[in-house]
Protein backbone atom coordinates (compact mmCIF):
# COMPACT_ATOMS: atom_id res chain seq x y z
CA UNK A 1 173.31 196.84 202.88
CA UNK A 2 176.64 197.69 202.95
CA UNK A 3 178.04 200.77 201.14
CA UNK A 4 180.76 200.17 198.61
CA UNK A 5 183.01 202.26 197.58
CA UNK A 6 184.25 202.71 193.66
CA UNK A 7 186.28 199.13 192.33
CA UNK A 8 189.36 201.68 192.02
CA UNK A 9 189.10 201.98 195.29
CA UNK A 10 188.76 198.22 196.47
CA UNK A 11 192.05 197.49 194.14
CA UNK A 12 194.14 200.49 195.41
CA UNK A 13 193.33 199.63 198.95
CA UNK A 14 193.45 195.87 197.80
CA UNK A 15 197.16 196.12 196.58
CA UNK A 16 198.26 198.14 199.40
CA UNK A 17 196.69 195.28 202.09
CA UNK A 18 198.42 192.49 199.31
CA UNK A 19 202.03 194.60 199.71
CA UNK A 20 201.72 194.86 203.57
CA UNK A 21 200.86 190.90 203.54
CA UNK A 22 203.90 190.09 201.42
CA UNK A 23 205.85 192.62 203.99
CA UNK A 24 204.37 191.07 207.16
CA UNK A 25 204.38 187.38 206.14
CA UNK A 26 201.55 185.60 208.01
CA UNK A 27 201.51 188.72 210.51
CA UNK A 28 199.41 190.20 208.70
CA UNK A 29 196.66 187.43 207.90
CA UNK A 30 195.58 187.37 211.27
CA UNK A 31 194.40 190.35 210.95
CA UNK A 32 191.62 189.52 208.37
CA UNK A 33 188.04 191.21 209.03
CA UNK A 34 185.86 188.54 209.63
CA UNK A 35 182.88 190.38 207.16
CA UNK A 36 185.36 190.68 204.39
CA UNK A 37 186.51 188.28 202.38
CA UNK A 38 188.99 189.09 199.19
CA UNK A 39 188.78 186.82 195.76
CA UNK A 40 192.11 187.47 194.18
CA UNK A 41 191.98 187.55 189.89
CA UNK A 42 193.30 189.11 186.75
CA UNK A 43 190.20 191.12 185.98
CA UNK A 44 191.52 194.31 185.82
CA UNK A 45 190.17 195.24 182.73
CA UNK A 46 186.51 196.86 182.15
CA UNK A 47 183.78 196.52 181.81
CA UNK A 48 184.85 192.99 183.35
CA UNK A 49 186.20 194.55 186.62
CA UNK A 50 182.41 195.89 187.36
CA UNK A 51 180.78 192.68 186.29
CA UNK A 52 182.87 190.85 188.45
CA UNK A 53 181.96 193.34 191.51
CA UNK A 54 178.52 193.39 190.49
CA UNK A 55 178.54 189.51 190.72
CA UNK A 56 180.61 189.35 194.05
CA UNK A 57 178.30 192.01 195.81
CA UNK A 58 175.53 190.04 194.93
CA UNK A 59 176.85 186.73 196.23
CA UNK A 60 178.49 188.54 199.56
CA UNK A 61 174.99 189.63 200.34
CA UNK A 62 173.54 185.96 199.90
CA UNK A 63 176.28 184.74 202.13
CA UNK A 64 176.23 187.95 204.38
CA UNK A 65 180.05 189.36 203.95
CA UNK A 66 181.40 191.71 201.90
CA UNK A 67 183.41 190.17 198.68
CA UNK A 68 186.30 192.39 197.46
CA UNK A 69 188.61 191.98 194.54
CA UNK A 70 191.93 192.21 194.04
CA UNK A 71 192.59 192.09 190.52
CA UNK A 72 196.43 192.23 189.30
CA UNK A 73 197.40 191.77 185.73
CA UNK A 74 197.16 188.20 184.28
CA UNK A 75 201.26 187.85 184.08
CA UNK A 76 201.83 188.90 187.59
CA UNK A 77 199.12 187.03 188.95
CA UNK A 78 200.82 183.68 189.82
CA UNK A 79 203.75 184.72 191.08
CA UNK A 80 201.95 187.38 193.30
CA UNK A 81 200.35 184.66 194.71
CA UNK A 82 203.07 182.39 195.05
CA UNK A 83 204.89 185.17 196.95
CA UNK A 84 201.77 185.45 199.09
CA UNK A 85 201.17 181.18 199.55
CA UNK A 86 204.83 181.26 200.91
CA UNK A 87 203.62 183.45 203.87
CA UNK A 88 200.54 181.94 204.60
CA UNK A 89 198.28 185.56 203.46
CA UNK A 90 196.66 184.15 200.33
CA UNK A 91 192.91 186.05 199.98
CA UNK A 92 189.86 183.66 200.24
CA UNK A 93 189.43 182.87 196.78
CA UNK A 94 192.13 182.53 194.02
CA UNK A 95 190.42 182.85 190.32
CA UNK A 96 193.00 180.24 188.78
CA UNK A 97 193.92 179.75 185.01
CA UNK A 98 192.91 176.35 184.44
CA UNK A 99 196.55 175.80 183.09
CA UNK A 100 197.75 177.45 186.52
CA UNK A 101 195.77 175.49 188.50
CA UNK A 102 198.18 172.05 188.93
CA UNK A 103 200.97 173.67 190.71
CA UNK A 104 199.11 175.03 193.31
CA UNK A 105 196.82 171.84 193.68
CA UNK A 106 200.65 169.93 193.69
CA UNK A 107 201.98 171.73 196.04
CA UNK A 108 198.90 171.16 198.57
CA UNK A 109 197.72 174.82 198.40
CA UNK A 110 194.27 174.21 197.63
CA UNK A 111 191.50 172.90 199.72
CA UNK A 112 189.12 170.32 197.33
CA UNK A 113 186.27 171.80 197.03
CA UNK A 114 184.13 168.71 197.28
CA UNK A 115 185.24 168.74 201.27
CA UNK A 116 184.00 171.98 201.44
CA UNK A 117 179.93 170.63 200.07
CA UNK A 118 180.33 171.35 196.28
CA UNK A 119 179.49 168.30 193.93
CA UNK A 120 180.98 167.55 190.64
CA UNK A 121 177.66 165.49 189.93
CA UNK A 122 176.22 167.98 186.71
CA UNK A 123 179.69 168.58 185.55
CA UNK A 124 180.86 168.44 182.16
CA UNK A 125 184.09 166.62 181.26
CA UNK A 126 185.16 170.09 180.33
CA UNK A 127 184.38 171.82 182.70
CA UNK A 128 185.78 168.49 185.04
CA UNK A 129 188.99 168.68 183.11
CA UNK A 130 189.62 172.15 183.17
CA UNK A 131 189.13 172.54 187.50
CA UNK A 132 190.84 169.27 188.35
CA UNK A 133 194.29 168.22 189.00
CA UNK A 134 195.27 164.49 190.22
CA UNK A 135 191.79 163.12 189.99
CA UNK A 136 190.95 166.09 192.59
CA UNK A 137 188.35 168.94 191.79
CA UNK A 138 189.79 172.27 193.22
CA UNK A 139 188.55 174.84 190.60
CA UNK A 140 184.94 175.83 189.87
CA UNK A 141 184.67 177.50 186.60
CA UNK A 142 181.56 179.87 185.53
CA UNK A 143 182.59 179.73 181.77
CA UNK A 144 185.28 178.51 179.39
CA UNK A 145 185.89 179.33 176.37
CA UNK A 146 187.63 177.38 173.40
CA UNK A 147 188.96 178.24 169.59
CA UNK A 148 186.68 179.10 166.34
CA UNK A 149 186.84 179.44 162.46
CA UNK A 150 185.65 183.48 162.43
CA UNK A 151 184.96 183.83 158.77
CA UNK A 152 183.99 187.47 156.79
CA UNK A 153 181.05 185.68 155.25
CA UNK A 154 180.54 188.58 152.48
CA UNK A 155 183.78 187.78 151.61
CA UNK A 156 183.21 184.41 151.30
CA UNK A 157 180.28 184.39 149.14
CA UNK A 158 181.78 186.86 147.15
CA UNK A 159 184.41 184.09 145.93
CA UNK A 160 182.11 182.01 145.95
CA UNK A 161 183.68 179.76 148.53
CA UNK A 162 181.88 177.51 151.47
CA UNK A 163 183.04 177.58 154.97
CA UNK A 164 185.36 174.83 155.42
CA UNK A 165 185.33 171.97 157.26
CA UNK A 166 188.40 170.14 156.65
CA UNK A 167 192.12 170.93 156.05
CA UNK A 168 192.29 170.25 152.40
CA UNK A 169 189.22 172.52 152.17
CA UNK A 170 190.80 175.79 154.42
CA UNK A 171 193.86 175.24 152.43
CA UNK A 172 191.91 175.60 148.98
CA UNK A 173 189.72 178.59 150.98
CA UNK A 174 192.64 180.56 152.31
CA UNK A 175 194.30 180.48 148.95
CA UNK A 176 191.15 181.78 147.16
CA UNK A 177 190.26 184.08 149.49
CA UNK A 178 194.08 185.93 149.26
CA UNK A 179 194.77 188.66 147.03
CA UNK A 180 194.92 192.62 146.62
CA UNK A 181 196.31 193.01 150.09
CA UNK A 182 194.30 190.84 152.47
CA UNK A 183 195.49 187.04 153.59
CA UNK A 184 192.62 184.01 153.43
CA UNK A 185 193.96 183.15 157.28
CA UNK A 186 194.98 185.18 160.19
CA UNK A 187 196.18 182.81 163.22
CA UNK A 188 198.31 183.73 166.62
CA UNK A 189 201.79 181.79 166.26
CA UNK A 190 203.79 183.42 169.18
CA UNK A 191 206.09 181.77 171.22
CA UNK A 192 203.83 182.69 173.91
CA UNK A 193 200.56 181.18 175.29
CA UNK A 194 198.59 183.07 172.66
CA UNK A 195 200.50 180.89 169.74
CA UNK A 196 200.93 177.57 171.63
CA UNK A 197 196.84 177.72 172.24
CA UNK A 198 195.98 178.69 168.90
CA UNK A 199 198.74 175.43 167.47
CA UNK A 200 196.98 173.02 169.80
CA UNK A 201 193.59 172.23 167.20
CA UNK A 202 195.82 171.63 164.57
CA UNK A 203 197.98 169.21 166.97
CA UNK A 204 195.02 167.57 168.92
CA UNK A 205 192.37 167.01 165.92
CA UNK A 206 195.70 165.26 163.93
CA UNK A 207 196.41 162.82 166.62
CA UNK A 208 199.48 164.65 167.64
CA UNK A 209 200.16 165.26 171.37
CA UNK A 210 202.16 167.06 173.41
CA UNK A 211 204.27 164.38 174.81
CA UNK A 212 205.23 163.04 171.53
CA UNK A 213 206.00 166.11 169.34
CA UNK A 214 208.22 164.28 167.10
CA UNK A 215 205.43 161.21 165.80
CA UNK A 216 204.06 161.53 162.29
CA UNK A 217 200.83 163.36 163.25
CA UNK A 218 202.40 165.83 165.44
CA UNK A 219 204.92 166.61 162.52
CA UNK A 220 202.39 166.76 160.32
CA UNK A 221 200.06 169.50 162.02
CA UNK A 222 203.47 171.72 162.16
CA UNK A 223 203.71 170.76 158.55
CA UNK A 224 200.07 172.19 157.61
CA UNK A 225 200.31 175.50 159.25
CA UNK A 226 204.03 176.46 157.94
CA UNK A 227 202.76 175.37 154.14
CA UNK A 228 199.94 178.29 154.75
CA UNK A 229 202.65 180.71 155.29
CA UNK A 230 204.58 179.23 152.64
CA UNK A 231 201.83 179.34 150.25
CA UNK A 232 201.04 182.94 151.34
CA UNK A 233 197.95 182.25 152.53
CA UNK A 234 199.01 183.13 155.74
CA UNK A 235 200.76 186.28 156.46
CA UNK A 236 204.80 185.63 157.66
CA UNK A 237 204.24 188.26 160.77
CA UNK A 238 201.96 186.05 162.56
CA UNK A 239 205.05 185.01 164.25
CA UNK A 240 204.69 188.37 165.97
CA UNK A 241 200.66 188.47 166.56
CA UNK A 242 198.64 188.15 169.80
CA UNK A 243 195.39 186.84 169.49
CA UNK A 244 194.24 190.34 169.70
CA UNK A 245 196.09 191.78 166.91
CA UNK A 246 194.34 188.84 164.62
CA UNK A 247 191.47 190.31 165.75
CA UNK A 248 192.37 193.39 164.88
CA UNK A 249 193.58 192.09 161.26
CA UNK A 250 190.52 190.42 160.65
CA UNK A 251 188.24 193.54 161.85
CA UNK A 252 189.98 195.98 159.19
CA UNK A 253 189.23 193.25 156.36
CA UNK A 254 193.10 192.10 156.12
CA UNK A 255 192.27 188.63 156.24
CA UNK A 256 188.70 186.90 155.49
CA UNK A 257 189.47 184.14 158.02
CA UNK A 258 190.55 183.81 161.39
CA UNK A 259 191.34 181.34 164.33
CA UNK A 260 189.92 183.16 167.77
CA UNK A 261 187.66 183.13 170.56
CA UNK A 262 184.82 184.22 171.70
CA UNK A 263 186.28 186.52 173.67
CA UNK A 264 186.61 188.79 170.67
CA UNK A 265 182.89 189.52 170.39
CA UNK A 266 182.32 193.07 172.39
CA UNK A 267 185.46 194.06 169.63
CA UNK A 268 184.08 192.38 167.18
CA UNK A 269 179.98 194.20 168.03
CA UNK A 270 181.53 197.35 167.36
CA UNK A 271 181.95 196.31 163.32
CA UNK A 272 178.62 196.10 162.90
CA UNK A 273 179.82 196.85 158.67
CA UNK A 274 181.27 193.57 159.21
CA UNK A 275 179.03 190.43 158.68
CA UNK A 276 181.15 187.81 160.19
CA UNK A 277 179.96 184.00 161.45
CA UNK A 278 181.68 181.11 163.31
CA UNK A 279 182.14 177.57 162.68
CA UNK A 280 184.27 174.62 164.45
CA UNK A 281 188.01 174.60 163.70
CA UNK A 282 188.85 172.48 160.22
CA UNK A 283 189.95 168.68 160.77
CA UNK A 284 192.45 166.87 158.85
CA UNK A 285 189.28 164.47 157.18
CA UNK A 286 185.99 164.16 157.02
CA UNK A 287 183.99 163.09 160.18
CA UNK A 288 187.41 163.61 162.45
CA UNK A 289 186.98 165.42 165.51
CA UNK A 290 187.65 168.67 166.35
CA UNK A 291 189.35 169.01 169.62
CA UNK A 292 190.78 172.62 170.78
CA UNK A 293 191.97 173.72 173.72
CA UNK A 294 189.84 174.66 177.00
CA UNK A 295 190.21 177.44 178.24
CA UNK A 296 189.13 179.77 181.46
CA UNK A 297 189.72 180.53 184.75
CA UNK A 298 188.64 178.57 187.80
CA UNK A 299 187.80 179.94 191.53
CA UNK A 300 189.70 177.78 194.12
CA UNK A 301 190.01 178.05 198.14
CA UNK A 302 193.28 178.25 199.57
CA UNK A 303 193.88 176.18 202.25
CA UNK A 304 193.72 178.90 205.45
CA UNK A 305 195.44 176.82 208.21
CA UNK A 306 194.43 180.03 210.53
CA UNK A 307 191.28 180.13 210.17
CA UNK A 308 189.59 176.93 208.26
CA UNK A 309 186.21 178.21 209.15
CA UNK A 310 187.03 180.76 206.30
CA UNK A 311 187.12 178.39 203.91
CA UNK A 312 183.75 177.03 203.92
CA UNK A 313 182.55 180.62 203.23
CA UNK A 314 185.05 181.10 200.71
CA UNK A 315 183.15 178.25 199.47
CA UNK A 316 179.60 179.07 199.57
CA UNK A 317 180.72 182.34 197.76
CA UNK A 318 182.32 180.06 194.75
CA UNK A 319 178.83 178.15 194.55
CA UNK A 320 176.89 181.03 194.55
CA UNK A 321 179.75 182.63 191.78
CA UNK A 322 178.64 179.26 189.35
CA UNK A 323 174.88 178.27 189.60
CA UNK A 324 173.68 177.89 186.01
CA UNK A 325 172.22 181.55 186.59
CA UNK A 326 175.63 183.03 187.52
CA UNK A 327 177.12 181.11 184.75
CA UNK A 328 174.75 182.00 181.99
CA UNK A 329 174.90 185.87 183.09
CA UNK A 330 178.71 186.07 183.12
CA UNK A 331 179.24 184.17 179.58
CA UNK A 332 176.44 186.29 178.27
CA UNK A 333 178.26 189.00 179.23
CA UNK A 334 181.63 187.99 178.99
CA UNK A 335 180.99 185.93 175.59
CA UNK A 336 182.83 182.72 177.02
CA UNK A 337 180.36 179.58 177.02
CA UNK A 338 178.90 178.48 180.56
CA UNK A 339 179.99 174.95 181.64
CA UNK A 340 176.62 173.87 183.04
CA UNK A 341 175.01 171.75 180.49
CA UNK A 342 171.29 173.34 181.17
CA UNK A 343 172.94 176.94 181.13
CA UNK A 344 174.89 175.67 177.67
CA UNK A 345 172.07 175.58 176.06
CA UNK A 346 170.28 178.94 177.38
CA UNK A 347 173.69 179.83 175.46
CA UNK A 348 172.62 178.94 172.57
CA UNK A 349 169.51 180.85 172.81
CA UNK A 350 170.64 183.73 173.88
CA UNK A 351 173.96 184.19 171.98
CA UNK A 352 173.04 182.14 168.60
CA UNK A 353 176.39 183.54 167.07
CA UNK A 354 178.80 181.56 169.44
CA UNK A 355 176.51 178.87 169.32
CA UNK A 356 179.24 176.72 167.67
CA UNK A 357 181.75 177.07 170.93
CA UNK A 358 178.94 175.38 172.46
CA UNK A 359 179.98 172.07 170.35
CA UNK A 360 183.44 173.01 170.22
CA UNK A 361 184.09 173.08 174.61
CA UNK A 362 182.39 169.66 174.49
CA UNK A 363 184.94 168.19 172.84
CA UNK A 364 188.03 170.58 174.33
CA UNK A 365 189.90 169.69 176.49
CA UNK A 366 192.28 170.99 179.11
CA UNK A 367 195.98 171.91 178.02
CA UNK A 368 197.30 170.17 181.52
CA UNK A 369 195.63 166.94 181.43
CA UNK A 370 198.43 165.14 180.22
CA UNK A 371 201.49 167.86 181.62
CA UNK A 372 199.74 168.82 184.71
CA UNK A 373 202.34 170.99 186.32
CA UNK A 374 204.83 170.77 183.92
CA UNK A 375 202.72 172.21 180.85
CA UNK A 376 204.83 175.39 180.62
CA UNK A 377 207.61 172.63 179.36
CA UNK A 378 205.69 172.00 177.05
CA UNK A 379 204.15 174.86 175.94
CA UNK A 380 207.73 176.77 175.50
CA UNK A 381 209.29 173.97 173.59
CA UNK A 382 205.87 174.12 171.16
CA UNK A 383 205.99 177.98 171.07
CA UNK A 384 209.77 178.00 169.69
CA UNK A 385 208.84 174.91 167.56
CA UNK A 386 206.25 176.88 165.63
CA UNK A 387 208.28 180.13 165.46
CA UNK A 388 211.16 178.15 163.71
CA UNK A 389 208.94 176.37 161.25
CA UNK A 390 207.13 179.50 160.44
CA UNK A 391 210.01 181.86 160.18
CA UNK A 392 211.76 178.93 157.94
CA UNK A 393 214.64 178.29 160.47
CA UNK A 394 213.86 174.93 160.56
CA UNK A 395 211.82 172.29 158.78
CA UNK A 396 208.71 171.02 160.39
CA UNK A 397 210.23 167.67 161.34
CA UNK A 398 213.68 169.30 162.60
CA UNK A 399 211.36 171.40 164.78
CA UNK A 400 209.39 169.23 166.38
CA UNK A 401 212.12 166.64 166.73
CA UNK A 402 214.38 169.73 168.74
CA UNK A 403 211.20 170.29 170.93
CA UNK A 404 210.30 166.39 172.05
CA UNK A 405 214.14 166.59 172.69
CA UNK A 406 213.98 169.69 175.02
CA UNK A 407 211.17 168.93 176.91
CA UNK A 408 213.06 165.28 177.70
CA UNK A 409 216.16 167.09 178.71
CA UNK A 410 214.04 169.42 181.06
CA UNK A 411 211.56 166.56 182.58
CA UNK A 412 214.67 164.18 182.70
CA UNK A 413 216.62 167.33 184.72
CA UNK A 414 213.91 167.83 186.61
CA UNK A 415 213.20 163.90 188.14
């Protein structure tokens, strides 16, 4: 048994070993204790950091190494490693975001994990999607998670109104459910990621697509969410909201509905005043489908040209980080939905509340299947496309027509 000191510790002593790597170039990667074995992420926040820690010690003594994180903010996490790829020090493991995950798989940085003895065999498409670039599987991922109508069901029955399924219904819903100071809808529509993810339901169930943000249905999904705002169904500063702030919105009863994950839920258990439920995102019509977004992070294996032998540790760690035990413990935990069909519905069981992300990943799918590597095109030119519509600088059409023209200009620039 190893001792182990405090996670503090690990990511002090973590970001110091990262610096002197970045400092040294490969120098320093030679130097790599062969018991120790570091899984870069973005988990720096509790109690996730411990889980994580918990999970790693318990899969370095399976393997018989010591696991270590270094966990650096989400933003600074790609080009941290990108500064750490071009000197040949990245750690053992990189915890990718799915929508990260091409341009490292592009540029050749990533070893596919089927070499190193993992099947894709019991995979979901999801989960498939979500860990794959180029018809290659890279990233495993223990859980994903995906978009949800939260409702305030007391306020709900109190206007009498059902949970609705399709668009004409929300749009009848939201408007009922507004008045004396709260909004029927609270939704994310940032330029950001946060926005662009939360604009994609609307997009995908109409037909639309990324690559043609200027067709009818495209337009049209633009079209829906600015006429909420219009209508005032929709509050006009969810141009300025994270995901978390609708959370926060919806928790001090400002707006009955709201489009979020599951990811809210430890926030969301400490409202226990509030008697909330989920349910799939509306579709345009009856019987469409609802497709949303995946989302989640992925653990990969840099290629280590040093030392390849590491790699097929690296990779019995990753396996051990996703059996359907692993993956059932961490979405329990970390209220995201495991991708292993058997451990999916252990979900259900065990977490009845979310069971409706169950249904909803099935269907998701990942934001770079189409873009691959050149998703944060996209994603920008969608972003300022739904802050224009929604802050009535442009129409809905104009919009959309000014983003498929932007991303052209940039793709065309770029071949």
């Amino acid at each position: 048994m190893h001792h182990h000191p405090p996670p503090a510790r690990h990511s002090a002593c973590a970001a110091a070993c990262a610096a002197a790597l970045v400092l040294a170039g490969a120098g320093c990667a030679a130097e790599r204790d062969p018991n120790v074995y570091t899984v870069m992420n973005s988990s720096t926040d509790e109690p996730y950091h411990t889980w994580d820690q918990e999970a790693m010690d318990s899969c370095g003594e399976r393997v018989g190494v010591e696991v270590r994180q270094l966990s650096v903010p989400a933003d600074q996490l790609v080009p941290k490693a990108l500064r750490m790829a071009s000197s040949n020090a990245l750690p053992d493991i990189l915890s990718l975001d799915g929508s990260d995950l091409p341009q490292f798989a592009a540029a050749g940085g990533l070893v596919p994990l089927e070499d190193l003895g993992l099947s894709t065999e019991d995979l979901s498409e999801g989960a498939l999607s979500i860990g794959s670039h180029g018809g290659e599987y890279y990233g495993a991922a223990r859980a994903v998670n995906s978009l949800g109508l939260f409702y305030d069901a007391d306020a709900l029955a109190e206007a009498g109104v059902e949970p609705p399924r399709t668009w004409a219904e929300l749009r009848t819903a939201a408007a009922e459910l507004t008045g004396g100071g709260r909004y029927g809808l609270a939704i994310s529509a940032l330029a950001t990621e946060d926005g662009v993810y939360q604009f994609l339901p609307w997009l995908w169930s109409n037909g639309g697509d990324e690559r043609e943000l200027d067709s009818p249905e495209s337009v049209a999904a633009l079209e829906f969410v600015a006429s909420l705002v219009e209508e005032g169904s929709v509050s006009s500063s969810v141009v300025n909201w994270t995901q978390a702030d609708v959370n926060d919105q919806f928790v001090a009863g400002n707006a009955a509905m709201m489009v979020n994950g599951p990811w809210q839920l430890p926030v969301l258990r400490e409202h226990p005043e509030l008697d909330w439920a989920v349910t799939e995102i509306p579709v345009p019509g009856a019987g469409d489908t609802s497709v949303a977004p995946i989302g989640g992070t992925t653990f990969t294996v840099p290629v280590n040209a040093q030392d390849p032998g590491r790699e097929r540790v690296a990779a019995e760690i990753v396996a051990c980080m996703t059996t359907p035990e692993a993956q059932l413990d961490w979405a329990t935990k970390g209220s995201n939905v495991p991708v292993d069909p058997e451990a999916a519905e252990g979900y259900r069981a065990a977490v009845p509340e979310l069971a409706p992300f169950v249904d909803q990943v099935r269907t998701a799918r990942s934001r770079t299947e189409h873009a691959g590597t050149e998703w944060s095109t996209y994603s920008q030119a969608i972003g300022t496309a739904v802050q224009a519509a929604l802050t009535g600088a442009a129409s809905p059409r104009e919009a959309m027509e000014r983003a498929q023209a932007r991303v052209e200009a940039e793709l065309e620039g770029r071949s």
